[in-house]
N, C-alpha and C. Protein backbone atom coordinates (compact mmCIF):
# COMPACT_ATOMS: atom_id res chain seq x y z
N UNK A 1 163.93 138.16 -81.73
CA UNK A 1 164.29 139.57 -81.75
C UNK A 1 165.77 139.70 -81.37
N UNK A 2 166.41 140.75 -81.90
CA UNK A 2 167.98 141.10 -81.50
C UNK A 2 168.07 142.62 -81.58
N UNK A 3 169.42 142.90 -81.08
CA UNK A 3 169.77 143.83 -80.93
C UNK A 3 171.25 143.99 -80.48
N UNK A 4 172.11 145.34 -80.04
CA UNK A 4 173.01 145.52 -79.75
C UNK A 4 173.35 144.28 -78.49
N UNK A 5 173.81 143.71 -78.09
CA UNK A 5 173.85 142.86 -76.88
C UNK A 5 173.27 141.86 -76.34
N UNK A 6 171.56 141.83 -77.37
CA UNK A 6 171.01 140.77 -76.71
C UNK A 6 170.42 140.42 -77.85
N UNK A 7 169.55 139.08 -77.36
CA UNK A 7 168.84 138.53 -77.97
C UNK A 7 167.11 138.02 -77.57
N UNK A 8 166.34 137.64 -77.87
CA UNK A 8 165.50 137.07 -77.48
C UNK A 8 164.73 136.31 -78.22
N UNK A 9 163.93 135.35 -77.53
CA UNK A 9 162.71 134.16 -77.88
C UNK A 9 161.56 133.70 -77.35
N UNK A 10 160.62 134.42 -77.88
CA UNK A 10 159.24 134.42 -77.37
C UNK A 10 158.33 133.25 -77.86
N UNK A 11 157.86 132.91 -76.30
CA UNK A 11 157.18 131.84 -76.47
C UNK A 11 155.40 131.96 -76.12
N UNK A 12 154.75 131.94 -77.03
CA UNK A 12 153.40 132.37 -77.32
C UNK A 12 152.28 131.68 -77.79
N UNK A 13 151.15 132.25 -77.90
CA UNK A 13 150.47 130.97 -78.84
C UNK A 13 150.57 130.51 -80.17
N UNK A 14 150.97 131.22 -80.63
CA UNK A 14 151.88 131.26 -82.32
C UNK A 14 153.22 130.32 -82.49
N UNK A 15 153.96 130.62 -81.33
CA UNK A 15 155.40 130.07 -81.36
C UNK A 15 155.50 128.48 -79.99
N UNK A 16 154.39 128.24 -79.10
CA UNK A 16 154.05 127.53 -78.06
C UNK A 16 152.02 127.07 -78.55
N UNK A 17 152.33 126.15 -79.60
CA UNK A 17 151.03 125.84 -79.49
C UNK A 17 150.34 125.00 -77.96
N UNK A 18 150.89 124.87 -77.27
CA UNK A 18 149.99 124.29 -76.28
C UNK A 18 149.94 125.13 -75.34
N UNK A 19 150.54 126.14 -75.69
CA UNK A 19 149.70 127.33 -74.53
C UNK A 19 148.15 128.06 -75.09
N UNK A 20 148.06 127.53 -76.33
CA UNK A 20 146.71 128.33 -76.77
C UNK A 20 145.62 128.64 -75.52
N UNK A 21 145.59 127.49 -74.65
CA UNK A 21 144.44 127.75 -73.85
C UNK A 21 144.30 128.37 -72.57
N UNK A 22 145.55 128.38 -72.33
CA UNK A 22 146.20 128.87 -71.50
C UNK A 22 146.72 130.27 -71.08
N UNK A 23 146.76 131.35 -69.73
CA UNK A 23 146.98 132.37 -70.18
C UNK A 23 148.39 132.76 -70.14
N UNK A 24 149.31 132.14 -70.04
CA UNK A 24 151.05 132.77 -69.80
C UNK A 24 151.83 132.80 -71.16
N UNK A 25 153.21 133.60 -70.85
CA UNK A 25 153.92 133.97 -71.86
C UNK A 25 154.95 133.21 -71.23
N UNK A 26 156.28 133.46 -71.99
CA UNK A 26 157.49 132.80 -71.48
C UNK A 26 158.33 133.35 -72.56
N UNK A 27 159.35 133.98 -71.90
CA UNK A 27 160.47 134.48 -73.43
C UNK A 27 161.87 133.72 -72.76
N UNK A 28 163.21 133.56 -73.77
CA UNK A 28 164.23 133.44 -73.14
C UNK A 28 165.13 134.34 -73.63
N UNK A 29 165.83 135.19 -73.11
CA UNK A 29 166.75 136.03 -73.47
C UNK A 29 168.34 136.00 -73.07
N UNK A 30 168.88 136.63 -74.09
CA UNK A 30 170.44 136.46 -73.80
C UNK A 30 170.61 137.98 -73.73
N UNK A 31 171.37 138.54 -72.55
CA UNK A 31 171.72 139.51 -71.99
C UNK A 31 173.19 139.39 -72.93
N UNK A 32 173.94 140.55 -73.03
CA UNK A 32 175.77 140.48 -73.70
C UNK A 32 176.30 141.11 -72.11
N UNK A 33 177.49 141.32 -72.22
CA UNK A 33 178.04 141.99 -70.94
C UNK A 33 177.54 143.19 -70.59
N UNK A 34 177.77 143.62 -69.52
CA UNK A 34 176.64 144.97 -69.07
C UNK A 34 175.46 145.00 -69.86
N UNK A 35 174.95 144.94 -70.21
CA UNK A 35 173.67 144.78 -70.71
C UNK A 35 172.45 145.03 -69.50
N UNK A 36 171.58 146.00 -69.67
CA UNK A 36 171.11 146.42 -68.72
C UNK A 36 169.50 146.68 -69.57
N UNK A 37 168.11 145.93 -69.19
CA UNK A 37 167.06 145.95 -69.47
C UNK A 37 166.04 147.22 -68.34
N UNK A 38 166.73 148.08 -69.06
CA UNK A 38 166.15 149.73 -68.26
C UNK A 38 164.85 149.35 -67.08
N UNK A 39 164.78 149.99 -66.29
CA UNK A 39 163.69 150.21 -65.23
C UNK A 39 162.16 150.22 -66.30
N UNK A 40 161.32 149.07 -65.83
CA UNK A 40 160.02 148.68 -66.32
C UNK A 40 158.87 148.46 -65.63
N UNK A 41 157.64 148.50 -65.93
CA UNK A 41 156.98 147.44 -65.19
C UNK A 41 156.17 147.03 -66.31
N UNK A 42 155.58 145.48 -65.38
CA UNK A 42 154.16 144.89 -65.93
C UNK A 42 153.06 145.60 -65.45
N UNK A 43 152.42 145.77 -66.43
CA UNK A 43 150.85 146.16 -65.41
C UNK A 43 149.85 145.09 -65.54
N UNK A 44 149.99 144.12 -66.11
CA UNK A 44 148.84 143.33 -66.03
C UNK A 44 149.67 141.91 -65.80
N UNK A 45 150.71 141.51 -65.26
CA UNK A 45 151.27 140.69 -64.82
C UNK A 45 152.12 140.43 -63.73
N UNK A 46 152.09 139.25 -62.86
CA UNK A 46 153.55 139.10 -62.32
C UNK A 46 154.64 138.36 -62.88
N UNK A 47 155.80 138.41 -62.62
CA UNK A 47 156.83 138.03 -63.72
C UNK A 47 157.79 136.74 -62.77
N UNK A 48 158.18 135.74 -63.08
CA UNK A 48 158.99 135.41 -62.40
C UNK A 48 160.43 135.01 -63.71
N UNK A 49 161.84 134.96 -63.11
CA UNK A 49 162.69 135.24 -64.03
C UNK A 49 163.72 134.06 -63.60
N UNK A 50 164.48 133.69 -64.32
CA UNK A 50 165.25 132.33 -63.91
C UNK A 50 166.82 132.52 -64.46
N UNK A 51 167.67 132.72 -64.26
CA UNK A 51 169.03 132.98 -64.75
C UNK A 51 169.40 131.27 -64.80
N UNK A 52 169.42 131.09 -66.14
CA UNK A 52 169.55 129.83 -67.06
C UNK A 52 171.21 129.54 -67.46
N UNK A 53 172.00 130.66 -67.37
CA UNK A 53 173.60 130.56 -67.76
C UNK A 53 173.93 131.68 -67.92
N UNK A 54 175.39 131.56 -67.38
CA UNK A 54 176.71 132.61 -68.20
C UNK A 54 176.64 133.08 -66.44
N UNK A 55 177.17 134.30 -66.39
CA UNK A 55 177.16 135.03 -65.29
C UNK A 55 176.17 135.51 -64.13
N UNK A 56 176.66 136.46 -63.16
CA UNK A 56 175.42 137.25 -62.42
C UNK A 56 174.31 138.11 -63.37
N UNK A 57 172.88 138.30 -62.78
CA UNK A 57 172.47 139.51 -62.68
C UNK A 57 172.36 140.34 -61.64
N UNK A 58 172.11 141.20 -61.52
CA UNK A 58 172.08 142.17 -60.40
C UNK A 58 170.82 142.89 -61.14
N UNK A 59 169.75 142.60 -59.93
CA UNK A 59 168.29 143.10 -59.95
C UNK A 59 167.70 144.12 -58.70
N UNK A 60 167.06 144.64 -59.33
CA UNK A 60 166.03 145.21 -57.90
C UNK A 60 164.87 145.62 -58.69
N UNK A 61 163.81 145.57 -57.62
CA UNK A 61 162.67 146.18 -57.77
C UNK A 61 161.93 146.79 -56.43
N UNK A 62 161.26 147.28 -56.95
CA UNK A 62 160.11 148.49 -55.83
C UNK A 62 158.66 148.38 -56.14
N UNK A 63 158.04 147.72 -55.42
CA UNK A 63 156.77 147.85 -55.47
C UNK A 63 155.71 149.08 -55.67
N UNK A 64 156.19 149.94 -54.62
CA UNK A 64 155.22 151.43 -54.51
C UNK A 64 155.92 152.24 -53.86
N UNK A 65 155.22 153.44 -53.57
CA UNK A 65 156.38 154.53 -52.59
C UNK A 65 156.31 153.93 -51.42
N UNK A 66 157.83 154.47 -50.60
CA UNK A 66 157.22 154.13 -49.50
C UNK A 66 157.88 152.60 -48.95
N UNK A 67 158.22 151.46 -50.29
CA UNK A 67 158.58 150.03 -49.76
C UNK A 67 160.06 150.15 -49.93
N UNK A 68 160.59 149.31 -49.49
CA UNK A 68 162.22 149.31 -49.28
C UNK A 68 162.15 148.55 -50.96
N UNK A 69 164.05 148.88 -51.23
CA UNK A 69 164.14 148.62 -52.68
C UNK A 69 164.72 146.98 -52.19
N UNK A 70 164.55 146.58 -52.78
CA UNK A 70 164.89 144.52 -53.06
C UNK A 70 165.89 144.31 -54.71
N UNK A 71 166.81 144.14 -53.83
CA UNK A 71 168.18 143.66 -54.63
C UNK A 71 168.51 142.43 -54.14
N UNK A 72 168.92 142.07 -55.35
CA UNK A 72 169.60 140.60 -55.41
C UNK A 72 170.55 140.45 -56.39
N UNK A 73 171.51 139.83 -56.47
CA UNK A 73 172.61 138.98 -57.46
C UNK A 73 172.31 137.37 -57.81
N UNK A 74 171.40 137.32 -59.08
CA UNK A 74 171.02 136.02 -59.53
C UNK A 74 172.18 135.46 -59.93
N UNK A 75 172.70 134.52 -59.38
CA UNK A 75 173.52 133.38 -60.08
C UNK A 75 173.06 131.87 -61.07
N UNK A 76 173.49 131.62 -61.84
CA UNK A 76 172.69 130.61 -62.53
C UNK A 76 171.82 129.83 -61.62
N UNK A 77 170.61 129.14 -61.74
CA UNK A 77 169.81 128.45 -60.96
C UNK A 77 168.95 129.01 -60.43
N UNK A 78 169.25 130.64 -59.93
CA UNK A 78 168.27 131.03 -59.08
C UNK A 78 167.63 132.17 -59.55
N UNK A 79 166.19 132.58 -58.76
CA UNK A 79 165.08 132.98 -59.77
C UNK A 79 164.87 133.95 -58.54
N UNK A 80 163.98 135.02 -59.13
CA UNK A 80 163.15 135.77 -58.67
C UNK A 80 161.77 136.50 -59.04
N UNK A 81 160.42 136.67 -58.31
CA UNK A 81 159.61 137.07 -59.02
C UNK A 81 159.14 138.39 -58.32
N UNK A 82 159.09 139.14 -59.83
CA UNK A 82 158.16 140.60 -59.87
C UNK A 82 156.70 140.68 -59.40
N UNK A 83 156.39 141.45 -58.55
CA UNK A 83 155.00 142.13 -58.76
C UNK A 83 154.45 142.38 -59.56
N UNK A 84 152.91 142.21 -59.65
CA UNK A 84 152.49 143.14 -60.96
C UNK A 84 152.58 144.27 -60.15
N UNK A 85 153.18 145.13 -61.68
CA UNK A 85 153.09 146.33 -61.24
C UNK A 85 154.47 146.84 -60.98
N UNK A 86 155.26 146.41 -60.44
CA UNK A 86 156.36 146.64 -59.88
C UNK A 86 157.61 146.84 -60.50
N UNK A 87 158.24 148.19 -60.25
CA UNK A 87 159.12 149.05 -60.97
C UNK A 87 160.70 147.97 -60.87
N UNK A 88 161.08 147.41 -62.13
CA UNK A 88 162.31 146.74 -62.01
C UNK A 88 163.30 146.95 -62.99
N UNK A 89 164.41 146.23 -62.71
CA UNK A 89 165.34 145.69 -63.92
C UNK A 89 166.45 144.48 -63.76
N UNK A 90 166.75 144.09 -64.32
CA UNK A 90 167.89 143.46 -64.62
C UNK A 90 169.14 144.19 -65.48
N UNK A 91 170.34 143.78 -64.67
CA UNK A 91 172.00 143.71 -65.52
C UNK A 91 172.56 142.53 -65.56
N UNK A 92 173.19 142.83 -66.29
CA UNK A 92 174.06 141.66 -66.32
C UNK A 92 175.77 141.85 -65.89
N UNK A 93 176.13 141.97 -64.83
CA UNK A 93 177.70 142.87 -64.07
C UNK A 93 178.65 142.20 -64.52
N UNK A 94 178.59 140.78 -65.02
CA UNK A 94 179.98 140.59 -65.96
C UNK A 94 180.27 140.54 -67.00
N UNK A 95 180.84 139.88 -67.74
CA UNK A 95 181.70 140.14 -69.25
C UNK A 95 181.64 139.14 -69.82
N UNK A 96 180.68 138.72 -70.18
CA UNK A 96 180.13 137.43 -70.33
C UNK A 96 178.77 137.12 -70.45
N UNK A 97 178.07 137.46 -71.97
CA UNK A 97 176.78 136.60 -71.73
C UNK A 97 175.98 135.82 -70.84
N UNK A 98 174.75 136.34 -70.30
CA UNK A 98 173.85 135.89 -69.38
C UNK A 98 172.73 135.26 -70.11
N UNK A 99 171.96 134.14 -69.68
CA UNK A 99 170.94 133.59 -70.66
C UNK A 99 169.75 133.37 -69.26
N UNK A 100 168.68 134.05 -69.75
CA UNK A 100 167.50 133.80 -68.54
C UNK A 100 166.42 133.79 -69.47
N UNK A 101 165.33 133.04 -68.48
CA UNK A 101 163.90 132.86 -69.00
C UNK A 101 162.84 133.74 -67.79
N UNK A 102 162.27 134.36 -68.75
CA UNK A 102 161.24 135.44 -67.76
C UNK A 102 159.68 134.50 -68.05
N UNK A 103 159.25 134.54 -67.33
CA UNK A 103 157.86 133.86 -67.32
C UNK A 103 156.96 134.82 -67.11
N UNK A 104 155.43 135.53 -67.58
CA UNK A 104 154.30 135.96 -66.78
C UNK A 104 153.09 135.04 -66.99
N UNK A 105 152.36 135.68 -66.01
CA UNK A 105 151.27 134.77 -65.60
C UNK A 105 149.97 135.28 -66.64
N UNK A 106 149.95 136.41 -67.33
CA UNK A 106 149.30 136.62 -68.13
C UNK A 106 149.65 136.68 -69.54
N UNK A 107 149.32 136.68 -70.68
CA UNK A 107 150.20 136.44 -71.98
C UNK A 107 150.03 137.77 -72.11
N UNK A 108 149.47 138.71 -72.21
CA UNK A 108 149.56 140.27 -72.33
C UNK A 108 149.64 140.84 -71.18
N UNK A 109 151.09 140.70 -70.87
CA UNK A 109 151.52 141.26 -69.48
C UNK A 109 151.71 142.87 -69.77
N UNK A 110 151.87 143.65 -70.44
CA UNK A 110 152.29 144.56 -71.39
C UNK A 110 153.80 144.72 -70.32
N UNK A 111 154.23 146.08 -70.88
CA UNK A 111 155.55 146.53 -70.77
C UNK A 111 155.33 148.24 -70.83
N UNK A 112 155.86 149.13 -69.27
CA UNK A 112 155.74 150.41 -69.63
C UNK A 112 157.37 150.74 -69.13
N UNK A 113 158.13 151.62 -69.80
CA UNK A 113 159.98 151.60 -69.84
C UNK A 113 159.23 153.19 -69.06
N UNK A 114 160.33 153.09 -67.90
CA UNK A 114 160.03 154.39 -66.52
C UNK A 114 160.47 155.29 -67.43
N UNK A 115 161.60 155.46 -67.83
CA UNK A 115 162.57 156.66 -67.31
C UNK A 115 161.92 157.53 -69.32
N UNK A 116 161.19 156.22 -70.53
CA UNK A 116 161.12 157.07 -71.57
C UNK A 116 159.88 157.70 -71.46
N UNK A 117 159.19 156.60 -71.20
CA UNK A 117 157.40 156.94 -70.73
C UNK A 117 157.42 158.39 -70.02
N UNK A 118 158.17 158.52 -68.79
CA UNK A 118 157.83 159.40 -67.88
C UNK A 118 158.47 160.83 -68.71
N UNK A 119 159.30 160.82 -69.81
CA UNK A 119 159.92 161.79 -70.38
C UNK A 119 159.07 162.57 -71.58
N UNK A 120 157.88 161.32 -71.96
CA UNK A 120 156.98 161.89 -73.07
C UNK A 120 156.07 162.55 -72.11
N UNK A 121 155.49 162.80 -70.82
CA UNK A 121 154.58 163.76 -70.36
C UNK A 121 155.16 165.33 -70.24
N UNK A 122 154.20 165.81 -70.29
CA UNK A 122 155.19 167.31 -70.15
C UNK A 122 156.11 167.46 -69.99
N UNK A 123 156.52 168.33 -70.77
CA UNK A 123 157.69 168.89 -70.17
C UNK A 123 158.09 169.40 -68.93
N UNK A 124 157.30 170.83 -68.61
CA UNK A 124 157.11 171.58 -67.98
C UNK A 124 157.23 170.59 -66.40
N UNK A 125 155.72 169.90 -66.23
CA UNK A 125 155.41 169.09 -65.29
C UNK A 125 156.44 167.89 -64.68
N UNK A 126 157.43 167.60 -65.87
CA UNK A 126 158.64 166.27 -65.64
C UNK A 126 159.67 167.60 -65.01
N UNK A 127 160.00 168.55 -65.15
CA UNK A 127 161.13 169.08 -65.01
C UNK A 127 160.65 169.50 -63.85
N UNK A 128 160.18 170.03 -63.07
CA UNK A 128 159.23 170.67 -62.02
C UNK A 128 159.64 169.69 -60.97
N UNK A 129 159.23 168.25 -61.57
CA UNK A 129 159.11 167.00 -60.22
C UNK A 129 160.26 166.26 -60.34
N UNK A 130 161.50 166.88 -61.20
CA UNK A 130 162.70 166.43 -60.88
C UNK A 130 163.86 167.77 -60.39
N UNK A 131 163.07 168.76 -59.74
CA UNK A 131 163.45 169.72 -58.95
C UNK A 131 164.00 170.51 -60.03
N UNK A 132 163.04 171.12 -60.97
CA UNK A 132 163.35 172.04 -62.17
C UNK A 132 164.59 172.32 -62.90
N UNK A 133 165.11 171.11 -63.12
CA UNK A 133 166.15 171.08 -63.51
C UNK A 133 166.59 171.60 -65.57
N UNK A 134 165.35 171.75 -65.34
CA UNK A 134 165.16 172.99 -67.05
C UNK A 134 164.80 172.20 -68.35
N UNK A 135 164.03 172.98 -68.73
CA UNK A 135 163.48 172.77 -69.61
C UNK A 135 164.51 171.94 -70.99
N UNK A 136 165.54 172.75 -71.35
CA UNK A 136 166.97 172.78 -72.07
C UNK A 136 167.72 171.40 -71.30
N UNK A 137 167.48 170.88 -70.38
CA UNK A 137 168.00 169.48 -70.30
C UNK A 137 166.84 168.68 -71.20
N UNK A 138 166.01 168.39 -70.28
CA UNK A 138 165.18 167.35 -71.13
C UNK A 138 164.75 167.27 -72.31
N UNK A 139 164.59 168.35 -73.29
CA UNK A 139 164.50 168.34 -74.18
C UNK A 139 166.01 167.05 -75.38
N UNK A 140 166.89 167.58 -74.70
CA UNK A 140 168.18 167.17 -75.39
C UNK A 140 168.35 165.50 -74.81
N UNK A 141 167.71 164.82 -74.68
CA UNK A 141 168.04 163.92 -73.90
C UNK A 141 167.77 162.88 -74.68
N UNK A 142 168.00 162.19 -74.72
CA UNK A 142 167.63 160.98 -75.88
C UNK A 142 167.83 159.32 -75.07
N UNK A 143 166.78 159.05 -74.79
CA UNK A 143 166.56 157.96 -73.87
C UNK A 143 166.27 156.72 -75.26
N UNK A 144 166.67 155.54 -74.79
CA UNK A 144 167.08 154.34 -76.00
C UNK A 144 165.79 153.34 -75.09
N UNK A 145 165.74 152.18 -76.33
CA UNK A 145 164.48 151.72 -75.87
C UNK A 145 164.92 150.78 -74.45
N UNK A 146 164.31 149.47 -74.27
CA UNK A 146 164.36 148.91 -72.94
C UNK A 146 165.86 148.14 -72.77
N UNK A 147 166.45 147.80 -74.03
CA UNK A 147 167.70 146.90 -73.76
C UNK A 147 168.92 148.07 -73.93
N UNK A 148 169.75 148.51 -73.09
CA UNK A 148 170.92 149.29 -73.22
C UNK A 148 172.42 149.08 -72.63
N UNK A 149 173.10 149.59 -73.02
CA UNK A 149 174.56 149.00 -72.09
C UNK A 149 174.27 149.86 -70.61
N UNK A 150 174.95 149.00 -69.54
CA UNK A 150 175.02 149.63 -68.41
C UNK A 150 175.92 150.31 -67.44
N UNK A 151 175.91 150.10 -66.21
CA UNK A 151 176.55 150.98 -65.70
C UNK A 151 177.93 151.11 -66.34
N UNK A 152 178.66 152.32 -65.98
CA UNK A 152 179.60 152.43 -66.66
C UNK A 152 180.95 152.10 -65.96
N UNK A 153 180.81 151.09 -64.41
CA UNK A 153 181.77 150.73 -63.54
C UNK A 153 181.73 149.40 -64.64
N UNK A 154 180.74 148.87 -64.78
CA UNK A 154 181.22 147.26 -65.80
C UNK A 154 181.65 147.71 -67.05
N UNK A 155 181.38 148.68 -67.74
CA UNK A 155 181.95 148.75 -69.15
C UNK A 155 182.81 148.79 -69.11
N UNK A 156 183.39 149.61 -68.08
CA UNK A 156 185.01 150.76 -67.40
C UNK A 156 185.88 148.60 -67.51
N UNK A 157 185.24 147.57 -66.42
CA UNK A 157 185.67 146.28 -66.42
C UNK A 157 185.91 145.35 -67.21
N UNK A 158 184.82 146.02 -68.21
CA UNK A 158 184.83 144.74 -69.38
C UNK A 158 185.74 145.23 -70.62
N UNK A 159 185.46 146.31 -70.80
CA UNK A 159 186.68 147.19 -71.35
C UNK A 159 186.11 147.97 -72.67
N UNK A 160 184.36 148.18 -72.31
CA UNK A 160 182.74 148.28 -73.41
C UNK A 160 183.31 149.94 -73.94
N UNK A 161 183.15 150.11 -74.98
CA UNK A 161 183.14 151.11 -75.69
C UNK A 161 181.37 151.76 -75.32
N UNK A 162 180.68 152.55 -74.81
CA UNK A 162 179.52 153.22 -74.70
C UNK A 162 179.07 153.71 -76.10
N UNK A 163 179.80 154.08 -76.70
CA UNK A 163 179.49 154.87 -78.15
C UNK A 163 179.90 153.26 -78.83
């Protein structure tokens, strides 16, 4: 799979015959600069993730309400693993292609993206619990799927055109 910035390679029972019997997935992906894999979770997996080359990521995740947020700056070599369940993401903060391998423990870990998911329930009810901030915003809003450019202090660095 590709796209604006990244790439990826899924490894499955189709594409990994000796996982047939087995229940895990394994993809490897190439992040581009800022490159930012939007706030997600697994629900039927835990994830562990391995920064394989190129630069930092800069991660966090949140388990539930209530838990402190967990940030880290992966440098090549070093890994971290998700909760199932647990609200995350990855960037990539420099200017320079990142290459990581995400692992789950289930092969249908699925994938739910926070910020589009939570935008297809009501209207009414989303605007309400983000302190009614109107109807006439959210409507106009156009949220992109899970891989997008990021913050706009690294684009501002790398020198990323947003449009």
């Amino acid at each position: 799979a590709h796209g604006r910035g990244w790439s990826a390679w899924y490894g499955c029972k189709s594409t990994l015959p000796m996982s047939l019997h087995n229940e895990w997935y394994i993809l490897q992906q190439v992040m581009g600069p800022c490159g930012l894999n939007a706030p997600h979770v697994h629900p039927r997996a835990n994830e562990i993730l391995l920064n394989i080359g190129g630069g930092q990521l800069m991660t966090q995740f949140i388990q539930e309400n209530g838990d402190r947020v967990v940030t880290n700056a992966l440098s090549p070599g070093m890994a971290i693993v998700y909760p199932k369940g647990a609200i995350h993401f990855q960037q990539n903060i420099g200017c320079e292609p990142v290459t990581f391998i995400a692992s789950f423990d289930f092969i249908d870990a699925g994938v739910s993206q926070i910020v589009k998911n939570l935008l297809n329930l009501d209207q009414e009810v989303v605007s309400a619990n983000l302190g009614n901030i109107g109807m006439q915003t959210l409507r106009h809003l156009t949220i992109p799927d899970n891989i997008v450019l990021g913050a706009q202090s690294c684009l501002d660095k790398c020198g990323i055109d947003r449009s």
